[in-house]
N, C-alpha and C. Protein backbone atom coordinates (compact mmCIF):
# COMPACT_ATOMS: atom_id res chain seq x y z
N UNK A 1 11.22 7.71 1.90
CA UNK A 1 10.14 7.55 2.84
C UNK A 1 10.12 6.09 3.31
N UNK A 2 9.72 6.14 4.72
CA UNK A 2 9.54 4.59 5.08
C UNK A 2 8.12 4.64 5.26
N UNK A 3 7.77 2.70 5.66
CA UNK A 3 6.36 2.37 5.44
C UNK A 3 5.91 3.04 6.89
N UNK A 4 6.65 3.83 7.87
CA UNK A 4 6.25 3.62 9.03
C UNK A 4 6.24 5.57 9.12
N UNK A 5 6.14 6.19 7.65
CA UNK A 5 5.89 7.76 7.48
C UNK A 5 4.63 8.07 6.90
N UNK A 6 3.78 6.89 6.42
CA UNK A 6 2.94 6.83 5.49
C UNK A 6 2.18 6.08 5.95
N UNK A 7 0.37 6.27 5.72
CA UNK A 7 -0.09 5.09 5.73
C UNK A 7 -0.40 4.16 4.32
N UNK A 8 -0.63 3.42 4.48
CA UNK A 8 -0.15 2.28 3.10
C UNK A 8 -1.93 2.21 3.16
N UNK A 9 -3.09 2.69 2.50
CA UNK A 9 -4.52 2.24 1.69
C UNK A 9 -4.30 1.31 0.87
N UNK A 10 -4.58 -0.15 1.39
CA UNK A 10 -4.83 -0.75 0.98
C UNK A 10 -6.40 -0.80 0.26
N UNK A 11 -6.12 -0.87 -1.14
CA UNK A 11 -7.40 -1.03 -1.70
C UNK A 11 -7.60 -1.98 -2.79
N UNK A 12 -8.58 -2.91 -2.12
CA UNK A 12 -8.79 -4.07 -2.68
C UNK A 12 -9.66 -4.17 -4.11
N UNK A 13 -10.01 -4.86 -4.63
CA UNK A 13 -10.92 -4.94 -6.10
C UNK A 13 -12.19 -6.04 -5.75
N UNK A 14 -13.18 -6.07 -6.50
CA UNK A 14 -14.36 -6.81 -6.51
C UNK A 14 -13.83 -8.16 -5.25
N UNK A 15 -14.86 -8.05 -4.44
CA UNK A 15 -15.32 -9.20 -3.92
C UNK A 15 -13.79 -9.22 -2.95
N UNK A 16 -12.90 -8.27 -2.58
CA UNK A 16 -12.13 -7.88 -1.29
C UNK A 16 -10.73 -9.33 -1.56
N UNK A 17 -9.88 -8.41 -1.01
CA UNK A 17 -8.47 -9.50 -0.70
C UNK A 17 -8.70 -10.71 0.33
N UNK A 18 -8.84 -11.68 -0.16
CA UNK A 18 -9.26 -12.84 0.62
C UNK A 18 -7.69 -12.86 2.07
N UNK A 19 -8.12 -13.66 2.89
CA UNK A 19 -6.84 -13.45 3.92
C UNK A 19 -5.71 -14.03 3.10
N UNK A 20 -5.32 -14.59 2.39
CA UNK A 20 -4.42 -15.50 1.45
C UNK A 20 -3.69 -14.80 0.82
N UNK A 21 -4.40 -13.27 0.11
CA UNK A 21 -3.79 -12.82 -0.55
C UNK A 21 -2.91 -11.47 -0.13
N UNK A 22 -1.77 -11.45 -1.42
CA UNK A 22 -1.10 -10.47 -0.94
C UNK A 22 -1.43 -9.07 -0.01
N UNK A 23 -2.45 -8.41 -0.57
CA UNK A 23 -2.79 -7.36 0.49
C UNK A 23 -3.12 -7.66 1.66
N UNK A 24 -4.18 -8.43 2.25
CA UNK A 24 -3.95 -8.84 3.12
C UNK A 24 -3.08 -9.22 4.14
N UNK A 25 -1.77 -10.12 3.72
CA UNK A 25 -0.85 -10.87 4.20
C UNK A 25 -0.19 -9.16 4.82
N UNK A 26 0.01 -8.25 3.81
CA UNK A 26 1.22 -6.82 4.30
C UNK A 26 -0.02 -6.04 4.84
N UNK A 27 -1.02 -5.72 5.03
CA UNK A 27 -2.57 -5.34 5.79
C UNK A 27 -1.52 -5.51 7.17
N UNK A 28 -1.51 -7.14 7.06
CA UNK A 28 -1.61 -7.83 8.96
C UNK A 28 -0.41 -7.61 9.05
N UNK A 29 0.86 -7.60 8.38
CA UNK A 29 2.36 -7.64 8.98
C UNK A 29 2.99 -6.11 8.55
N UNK A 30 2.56 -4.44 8.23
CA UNK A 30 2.89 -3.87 8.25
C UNK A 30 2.20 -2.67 9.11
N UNK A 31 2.43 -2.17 10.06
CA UNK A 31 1.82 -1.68 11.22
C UNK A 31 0.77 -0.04 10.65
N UNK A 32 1.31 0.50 9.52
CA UNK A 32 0.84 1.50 8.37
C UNK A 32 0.16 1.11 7.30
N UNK A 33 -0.29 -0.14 8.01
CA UNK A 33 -1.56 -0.31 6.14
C UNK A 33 -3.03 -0.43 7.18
N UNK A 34 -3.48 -0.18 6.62
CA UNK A 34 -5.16 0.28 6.61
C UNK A 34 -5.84 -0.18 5.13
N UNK A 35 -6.55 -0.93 5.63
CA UNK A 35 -7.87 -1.41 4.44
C UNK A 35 -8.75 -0.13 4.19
N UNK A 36 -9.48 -0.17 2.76
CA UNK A 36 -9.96 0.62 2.55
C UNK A 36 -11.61 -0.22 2.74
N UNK A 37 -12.64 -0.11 3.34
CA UNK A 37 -13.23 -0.67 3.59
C UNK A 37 -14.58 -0.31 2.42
N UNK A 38 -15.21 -1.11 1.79
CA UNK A 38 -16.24 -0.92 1.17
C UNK A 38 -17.48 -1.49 1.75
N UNK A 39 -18.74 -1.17 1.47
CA UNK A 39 -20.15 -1.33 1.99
C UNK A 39 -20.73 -2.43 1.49
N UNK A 40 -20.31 -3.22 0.11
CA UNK A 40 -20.38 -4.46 -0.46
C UNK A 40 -19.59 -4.97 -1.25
N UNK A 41 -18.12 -5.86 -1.29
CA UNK A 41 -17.48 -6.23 -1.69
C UNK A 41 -17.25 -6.81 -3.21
N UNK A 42 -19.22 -7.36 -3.20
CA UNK A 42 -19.77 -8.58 -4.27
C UNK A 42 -20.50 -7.20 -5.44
N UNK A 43 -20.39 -6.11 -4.97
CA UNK A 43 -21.84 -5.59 -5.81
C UNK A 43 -21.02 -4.06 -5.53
N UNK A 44 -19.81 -3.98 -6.14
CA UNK A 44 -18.73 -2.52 -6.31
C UNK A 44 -19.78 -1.48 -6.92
N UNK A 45 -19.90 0.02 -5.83
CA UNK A 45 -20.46 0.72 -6.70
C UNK A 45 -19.19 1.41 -7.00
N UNK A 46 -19.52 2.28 -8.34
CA UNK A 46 -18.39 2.93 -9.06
C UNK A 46 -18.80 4.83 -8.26
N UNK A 47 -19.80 5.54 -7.72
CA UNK A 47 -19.64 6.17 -6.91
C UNK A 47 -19.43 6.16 -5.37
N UNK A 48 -19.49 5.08 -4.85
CA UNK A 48 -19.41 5.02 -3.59
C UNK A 48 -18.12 4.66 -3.15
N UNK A 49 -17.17 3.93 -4.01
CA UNK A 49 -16.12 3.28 -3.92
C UNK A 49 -15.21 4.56 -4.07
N UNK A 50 -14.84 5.03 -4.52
CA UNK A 50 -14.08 6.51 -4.71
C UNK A 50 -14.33 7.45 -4.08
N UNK A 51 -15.59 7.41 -3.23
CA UNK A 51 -15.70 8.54 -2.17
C UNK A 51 -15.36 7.85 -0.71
N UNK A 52 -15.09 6.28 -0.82
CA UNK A 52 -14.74 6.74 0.49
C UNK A 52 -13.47 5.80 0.86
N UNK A 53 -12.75 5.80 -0.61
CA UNK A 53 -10.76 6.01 -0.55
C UNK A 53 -11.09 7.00 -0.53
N UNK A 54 -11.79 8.73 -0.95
CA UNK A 54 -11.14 9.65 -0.57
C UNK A 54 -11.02 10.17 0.53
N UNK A 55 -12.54 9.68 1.43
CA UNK A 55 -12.92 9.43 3.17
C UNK A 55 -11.33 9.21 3.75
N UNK A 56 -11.05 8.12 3.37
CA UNK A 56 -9.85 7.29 3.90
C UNK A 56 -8.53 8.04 4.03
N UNK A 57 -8.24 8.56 2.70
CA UNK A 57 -7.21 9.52 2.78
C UNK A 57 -7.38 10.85 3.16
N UNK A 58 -8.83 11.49 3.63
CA UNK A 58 -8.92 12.28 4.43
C UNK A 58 -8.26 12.59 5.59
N UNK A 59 -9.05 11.16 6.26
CA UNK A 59 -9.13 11.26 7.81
C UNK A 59 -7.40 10.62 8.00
N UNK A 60 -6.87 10.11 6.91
CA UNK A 60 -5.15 9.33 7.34
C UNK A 60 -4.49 10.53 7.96
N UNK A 61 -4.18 9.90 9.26
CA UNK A 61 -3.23 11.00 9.82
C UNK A 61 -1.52 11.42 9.10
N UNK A 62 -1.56 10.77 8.48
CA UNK A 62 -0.14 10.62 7.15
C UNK A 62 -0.34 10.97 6.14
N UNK A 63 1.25 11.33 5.65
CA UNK A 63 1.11 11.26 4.11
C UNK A 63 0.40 9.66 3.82
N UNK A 64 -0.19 9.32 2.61
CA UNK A 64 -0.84 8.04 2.29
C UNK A 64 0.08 7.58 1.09
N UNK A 65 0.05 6.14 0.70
CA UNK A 65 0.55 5.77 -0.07
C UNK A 65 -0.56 4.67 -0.50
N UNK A 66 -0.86 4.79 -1.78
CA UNK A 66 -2.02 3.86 -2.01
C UNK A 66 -1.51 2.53 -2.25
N UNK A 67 -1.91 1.45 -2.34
CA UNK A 67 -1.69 0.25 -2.59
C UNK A 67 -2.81 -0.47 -3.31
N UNK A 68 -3.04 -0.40 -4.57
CA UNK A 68 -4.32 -0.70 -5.32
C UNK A 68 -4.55 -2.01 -6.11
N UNK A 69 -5.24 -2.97 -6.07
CA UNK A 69 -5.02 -4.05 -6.81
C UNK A 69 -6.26 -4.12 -7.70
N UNK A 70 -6.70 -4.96 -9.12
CA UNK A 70 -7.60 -5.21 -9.65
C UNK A 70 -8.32 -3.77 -10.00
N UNK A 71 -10.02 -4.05 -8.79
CA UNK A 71 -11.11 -3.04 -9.48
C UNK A 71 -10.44 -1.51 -8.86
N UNK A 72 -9.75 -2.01 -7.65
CA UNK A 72 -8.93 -0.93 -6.51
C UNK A 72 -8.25 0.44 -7.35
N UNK A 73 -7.83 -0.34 -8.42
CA UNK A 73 -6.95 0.48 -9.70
C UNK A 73 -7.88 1.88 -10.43
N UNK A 74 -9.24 1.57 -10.74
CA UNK A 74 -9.81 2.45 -11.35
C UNK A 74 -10.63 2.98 -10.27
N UNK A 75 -10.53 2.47 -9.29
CA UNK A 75 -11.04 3.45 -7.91
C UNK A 75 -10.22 4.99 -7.66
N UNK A 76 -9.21 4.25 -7.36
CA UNK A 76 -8.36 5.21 -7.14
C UNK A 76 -8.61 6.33 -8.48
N UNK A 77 -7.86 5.77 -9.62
CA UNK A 77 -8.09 7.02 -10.67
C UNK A 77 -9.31 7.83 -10.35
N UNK A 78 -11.21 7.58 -10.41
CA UNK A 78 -12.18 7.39 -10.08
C UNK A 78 -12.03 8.74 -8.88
N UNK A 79 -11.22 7.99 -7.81
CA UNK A 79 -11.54 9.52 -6.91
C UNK A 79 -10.26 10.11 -6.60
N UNK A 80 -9.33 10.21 -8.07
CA UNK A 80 -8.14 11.66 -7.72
C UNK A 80 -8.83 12.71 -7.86
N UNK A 81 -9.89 12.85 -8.31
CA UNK A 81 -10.65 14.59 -8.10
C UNK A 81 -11.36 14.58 -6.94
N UNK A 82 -11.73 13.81 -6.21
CA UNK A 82 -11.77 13.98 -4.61
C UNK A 82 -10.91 14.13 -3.47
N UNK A 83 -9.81 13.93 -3.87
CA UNK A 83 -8.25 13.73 -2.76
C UNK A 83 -7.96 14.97 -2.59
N UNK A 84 -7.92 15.15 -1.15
CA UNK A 84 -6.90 16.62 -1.15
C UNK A 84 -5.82 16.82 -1.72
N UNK A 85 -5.51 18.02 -2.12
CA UNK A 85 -4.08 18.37 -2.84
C UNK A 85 -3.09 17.83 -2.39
N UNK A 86 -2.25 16.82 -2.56
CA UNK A 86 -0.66 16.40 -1.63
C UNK A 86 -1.06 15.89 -0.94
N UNK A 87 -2.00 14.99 -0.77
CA UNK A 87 -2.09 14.17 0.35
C UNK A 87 -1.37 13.01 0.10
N UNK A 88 -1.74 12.41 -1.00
CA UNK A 88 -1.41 11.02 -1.14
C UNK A 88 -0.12 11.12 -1.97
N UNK A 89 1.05 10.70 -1.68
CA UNK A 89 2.52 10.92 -2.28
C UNK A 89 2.76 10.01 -3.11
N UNK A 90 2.02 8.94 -3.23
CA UNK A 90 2.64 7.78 -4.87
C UNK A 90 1.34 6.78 -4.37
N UNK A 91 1.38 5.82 -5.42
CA UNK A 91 0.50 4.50 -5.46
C UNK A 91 1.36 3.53 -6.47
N UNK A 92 1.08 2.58 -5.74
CA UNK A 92 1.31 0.73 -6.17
C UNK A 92 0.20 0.40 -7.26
N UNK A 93 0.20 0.31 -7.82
CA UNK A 93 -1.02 -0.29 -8.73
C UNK A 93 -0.79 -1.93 -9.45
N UNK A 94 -1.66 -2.59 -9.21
CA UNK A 94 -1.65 -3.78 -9.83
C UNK A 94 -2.80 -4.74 -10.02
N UNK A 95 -1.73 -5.18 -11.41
CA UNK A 95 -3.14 -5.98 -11.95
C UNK A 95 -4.38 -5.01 -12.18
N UNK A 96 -4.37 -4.08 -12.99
CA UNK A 96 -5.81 -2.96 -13.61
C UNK A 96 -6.77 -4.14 -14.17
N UNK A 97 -7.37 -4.24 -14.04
CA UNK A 97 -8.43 -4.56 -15.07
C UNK A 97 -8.30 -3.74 -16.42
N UNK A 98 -9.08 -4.53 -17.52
CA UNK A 98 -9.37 -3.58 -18.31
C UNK A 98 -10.86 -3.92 -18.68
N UNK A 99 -11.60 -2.13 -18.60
CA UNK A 99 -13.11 -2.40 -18.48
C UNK A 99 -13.96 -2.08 -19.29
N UNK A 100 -12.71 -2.30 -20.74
CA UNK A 100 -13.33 -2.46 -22.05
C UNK A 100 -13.40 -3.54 -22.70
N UNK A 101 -13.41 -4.59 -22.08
CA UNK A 101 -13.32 -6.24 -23.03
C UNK A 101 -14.90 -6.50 -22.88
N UNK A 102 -14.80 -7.18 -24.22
CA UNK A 102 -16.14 -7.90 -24.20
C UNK A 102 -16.14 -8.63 -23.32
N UNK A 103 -17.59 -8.58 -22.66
CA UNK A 103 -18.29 -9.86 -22.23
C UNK A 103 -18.10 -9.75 -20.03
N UNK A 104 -17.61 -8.59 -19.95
CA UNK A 104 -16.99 -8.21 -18.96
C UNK A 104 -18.14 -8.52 -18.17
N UNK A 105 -18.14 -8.46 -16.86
CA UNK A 105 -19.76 -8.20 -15.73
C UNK A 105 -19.80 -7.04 -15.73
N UNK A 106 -21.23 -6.92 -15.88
CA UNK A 106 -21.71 -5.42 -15.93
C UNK A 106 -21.41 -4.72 -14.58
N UNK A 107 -20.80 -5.42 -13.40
CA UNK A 107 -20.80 -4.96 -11.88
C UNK A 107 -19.77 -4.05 -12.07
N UNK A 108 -18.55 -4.47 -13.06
CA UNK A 108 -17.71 -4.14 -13.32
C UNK A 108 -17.26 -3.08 -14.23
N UNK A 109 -18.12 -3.40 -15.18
CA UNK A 109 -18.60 -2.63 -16.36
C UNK A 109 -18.53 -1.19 -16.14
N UNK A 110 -19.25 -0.85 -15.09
CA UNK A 110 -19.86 0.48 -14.44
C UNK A 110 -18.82 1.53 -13.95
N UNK A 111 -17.41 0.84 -13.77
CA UNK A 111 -16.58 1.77 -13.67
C UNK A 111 -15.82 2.22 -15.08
N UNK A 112 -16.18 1.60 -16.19
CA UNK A 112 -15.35 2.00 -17.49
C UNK A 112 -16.56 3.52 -17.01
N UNK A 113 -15.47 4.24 -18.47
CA UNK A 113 -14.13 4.14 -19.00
C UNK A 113 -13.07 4.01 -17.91
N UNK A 114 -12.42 3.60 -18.36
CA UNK A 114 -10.81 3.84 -17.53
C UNK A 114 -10.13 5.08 -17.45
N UNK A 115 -10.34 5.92 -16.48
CA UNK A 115 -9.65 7.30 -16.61
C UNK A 115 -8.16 7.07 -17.23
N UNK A 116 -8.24 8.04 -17.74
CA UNK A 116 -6.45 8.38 -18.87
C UNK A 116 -5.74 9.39 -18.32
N UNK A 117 -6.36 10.13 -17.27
CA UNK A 117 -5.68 11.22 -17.00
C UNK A 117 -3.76 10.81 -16.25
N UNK A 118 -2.95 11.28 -16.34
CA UNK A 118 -2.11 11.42 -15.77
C UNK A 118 -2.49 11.56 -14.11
N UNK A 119 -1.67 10.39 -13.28
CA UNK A 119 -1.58 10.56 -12.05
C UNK A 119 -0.96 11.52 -11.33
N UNK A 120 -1.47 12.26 -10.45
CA UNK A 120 -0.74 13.70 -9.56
C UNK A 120 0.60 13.32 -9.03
N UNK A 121 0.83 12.01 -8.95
CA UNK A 121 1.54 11.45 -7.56
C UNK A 121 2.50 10.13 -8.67
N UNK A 122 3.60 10.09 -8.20
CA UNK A 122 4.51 9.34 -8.65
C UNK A 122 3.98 7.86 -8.26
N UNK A 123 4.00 6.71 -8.94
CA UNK A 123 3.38 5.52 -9.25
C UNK A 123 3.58 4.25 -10.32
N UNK A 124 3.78 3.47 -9.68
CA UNK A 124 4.31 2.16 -10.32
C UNK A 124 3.25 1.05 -10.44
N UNK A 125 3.23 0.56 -11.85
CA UNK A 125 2.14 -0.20 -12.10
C UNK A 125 2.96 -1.83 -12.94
N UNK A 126 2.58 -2.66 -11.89
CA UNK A 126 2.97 -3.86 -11.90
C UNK A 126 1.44 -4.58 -12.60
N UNK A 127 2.04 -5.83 -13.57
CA UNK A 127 1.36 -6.34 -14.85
C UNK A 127 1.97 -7.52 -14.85
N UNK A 128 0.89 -8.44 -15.21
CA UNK A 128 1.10 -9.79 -15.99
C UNK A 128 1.03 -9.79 -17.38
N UNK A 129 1.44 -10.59 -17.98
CA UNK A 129 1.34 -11.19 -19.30
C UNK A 129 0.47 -11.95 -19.71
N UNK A 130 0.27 -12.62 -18.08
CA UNK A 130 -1.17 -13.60 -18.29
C UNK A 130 -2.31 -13.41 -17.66
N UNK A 131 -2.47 -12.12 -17.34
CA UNK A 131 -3.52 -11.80 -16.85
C UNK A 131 -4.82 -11.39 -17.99
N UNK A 132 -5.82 -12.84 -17.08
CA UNK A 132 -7.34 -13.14 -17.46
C UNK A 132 -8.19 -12.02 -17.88
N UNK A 133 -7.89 -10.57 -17.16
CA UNK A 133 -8.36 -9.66 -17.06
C UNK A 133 -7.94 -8.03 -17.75
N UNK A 134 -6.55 -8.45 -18.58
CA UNK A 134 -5.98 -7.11 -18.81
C UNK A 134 -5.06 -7.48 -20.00
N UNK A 135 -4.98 -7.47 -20.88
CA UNK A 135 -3.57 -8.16 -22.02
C UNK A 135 -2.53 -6.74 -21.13
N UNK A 136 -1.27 -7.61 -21.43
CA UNK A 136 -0.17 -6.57 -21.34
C UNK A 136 0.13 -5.10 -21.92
N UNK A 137 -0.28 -5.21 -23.11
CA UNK A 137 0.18 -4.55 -24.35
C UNK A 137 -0.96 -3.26 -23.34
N UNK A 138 -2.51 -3.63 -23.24
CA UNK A 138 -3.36 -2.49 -22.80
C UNK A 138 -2.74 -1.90 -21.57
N UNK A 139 -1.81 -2.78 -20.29
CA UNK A 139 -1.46 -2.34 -19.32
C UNK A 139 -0.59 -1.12 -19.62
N UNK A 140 0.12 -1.40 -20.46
CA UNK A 140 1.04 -0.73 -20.80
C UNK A 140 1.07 0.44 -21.50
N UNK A 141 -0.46 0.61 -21.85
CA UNK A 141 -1.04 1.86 -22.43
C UNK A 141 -1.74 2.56 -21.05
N UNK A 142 -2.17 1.91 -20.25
CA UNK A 142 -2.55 2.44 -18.79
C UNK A 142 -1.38 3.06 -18.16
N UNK A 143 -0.41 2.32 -18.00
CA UNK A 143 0.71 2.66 -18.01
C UNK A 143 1.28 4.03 -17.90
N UNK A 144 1.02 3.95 -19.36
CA UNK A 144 1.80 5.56 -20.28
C UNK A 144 0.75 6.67 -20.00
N UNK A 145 -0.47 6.69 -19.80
CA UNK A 145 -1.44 7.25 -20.07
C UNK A 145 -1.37 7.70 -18.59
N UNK A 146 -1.02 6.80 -17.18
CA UNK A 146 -0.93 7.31 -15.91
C UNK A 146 0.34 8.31 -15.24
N UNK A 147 1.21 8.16 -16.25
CA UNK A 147 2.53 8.09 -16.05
C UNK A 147 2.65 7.95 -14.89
N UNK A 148 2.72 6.42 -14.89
CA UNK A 148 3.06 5.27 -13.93
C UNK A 148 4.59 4.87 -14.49
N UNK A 149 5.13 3.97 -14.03
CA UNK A 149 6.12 2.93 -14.16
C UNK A 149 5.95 1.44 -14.56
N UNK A 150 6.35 0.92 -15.23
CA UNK A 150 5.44 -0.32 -15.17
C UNK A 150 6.44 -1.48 -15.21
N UNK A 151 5.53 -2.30 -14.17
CA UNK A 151 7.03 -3.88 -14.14
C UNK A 151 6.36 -4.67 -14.51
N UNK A 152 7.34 -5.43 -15.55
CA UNK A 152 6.51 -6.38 -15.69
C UNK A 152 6.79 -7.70 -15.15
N UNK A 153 5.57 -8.18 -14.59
CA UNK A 153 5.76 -9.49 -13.74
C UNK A 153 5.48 -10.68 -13.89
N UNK A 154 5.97 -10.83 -15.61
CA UNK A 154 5.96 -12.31 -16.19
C UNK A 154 4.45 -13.31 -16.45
N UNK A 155 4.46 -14.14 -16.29
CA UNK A 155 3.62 -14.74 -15.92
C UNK A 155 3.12 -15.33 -14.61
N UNK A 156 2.44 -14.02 -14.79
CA UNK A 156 1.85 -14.09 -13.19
C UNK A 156 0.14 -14.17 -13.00
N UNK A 157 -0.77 -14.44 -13.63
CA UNK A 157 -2.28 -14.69 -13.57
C UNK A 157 -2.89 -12.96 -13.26
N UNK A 158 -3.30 -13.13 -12.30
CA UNK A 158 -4.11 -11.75 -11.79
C UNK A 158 -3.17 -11.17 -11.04
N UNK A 159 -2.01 -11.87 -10.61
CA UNK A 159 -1.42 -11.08 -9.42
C UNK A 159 -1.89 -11.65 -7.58
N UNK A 160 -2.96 -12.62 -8.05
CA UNK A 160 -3.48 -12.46 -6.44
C UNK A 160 -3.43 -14.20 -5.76
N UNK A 161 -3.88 -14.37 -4.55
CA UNK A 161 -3.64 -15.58 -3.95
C UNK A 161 -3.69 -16.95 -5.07
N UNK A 162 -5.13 -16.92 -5.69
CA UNK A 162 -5.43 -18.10 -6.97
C UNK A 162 -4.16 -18.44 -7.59
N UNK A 163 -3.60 -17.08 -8.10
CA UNK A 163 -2.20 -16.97 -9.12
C UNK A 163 -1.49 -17.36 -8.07
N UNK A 164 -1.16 -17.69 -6.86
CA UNK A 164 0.06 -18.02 -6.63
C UNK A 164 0.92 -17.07 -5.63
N UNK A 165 0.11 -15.88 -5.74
CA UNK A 165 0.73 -14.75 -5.10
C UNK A 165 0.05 -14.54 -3.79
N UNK A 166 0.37 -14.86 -2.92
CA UNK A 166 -0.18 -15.00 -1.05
C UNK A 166 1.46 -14.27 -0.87
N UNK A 167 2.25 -14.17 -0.42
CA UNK A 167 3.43 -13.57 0.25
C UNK A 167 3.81 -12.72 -0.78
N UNK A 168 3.84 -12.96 -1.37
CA UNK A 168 4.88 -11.65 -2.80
C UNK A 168 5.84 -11.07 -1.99
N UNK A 169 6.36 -11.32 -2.35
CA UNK A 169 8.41 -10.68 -1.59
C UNK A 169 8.63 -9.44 -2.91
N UNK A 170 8.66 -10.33 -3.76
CA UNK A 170 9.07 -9.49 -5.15
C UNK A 170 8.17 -7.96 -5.36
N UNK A 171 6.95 -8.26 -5.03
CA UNK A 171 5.73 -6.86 -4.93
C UNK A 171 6.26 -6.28 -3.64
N UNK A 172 6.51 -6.99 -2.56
CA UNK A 172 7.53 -6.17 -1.08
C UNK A 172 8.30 -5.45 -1.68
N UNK A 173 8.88 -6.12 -2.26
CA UNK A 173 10.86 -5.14 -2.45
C UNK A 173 9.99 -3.85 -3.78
N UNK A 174 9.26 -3.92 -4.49
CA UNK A 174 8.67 -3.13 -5.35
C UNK A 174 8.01 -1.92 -4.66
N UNK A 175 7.20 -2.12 -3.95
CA UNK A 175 6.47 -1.00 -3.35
C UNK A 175 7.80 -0.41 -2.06
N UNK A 176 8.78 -1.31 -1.39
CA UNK A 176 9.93 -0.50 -0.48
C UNK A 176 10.57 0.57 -1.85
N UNK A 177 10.83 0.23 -2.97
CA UNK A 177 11.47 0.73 -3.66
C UNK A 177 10.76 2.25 -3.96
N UNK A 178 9.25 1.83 -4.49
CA UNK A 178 8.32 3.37 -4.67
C UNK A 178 8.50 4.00 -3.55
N UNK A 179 8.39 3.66 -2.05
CA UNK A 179 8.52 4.28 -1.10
C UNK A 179 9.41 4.99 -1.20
N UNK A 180 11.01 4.58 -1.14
CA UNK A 180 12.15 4.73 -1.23
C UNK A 180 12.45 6.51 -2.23
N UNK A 181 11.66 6.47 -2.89
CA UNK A 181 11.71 7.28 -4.06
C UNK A 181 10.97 8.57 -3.67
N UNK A 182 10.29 8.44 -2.83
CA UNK A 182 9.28 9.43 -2.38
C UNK A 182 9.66 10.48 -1.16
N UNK A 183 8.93 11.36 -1.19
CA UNK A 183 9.34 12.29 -0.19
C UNK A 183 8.81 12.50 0.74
């Protein structure tokens, strides 16, 4: 599959992809990505946010390909029982949170548990080592538990502009590759 068979849902996590950061940057330079738009960026509800990625992949005139970063991650899980059957053909996932650590924001809080179910749709889940928000070892149980794929991407912070990551080439050639794989 190419990016130009699919639309690419971009879906951002708490408080939205600043312009800097990776989603954003492939948002503006890939002609098939579409933001998933939320009603308050700062104040994530955990029902409203999953009904309307599933809005999104409704109305996509394409197969969809999700592109999920951070809170974006347990959204998605959140509303695979809202998605039409076969709509959405794989997802990018990165950087999950995990929304069982102490001391977490309760804004955040509100989407634990972390669904475990197995994903419908073939999916690759890219991870830090040094991410503030997730130890590896748990990604990697998200991971197994999604049957996802999982890369690991060193020391890399959150994954997002702060960390360093505004262009990501390396997350490019990753998600051409999930594409690549898909039907």
């Amino acid at each position: 599959m190419k990016s130009t068979d699919a639309v690419l849902l971009m879906v951002p996590g708490w408080q939205g992809s600043g312009f800097d950061h990776w989603q954003s940057r492939w948002e503006r330079s890939l002609s098939s990505a579409r933001r998933v738009m939320q009603a308050d960026w700062d104040a994530p509800d955990p029902e409203d946010w999953p009904r309307r990625l599933a809005a999104a992949v409704q109305s996509a005139e394409k197969p969809v390909v999700v592109v999920a970063h951070s809170l974006g991650v347990p959204t998605l899980l959140h509303a695979v029982p809202l998605l039409p059957e076969g709509k959405v053909r794989g997802a990018f996932l990165v950087a999950p949170p995990d929304l069982d650590r102490p001391g977490l924001d309760p804004r955040l809080a509100a989407f634990a548990p972390v669904p475990t179910h197995p994903l419908p749709f073939p999916s690759v889940l890219v991870a830090s080592r040094t991410d503030p928000y997730c130890a590896y070892d748990r990604a990697e149980g998200f991971a197994l538990d999604w049957g996802a794929a999982i890369v690991d991407a060193g020391d890399a912070g959150h994954i997002n502009a702060d960390a360093g990551f505004g262009p990501w080439p390396e997350g490019s050639m990753r998600l051409l590759g999930l594409l690549q794989s898909l039907k």
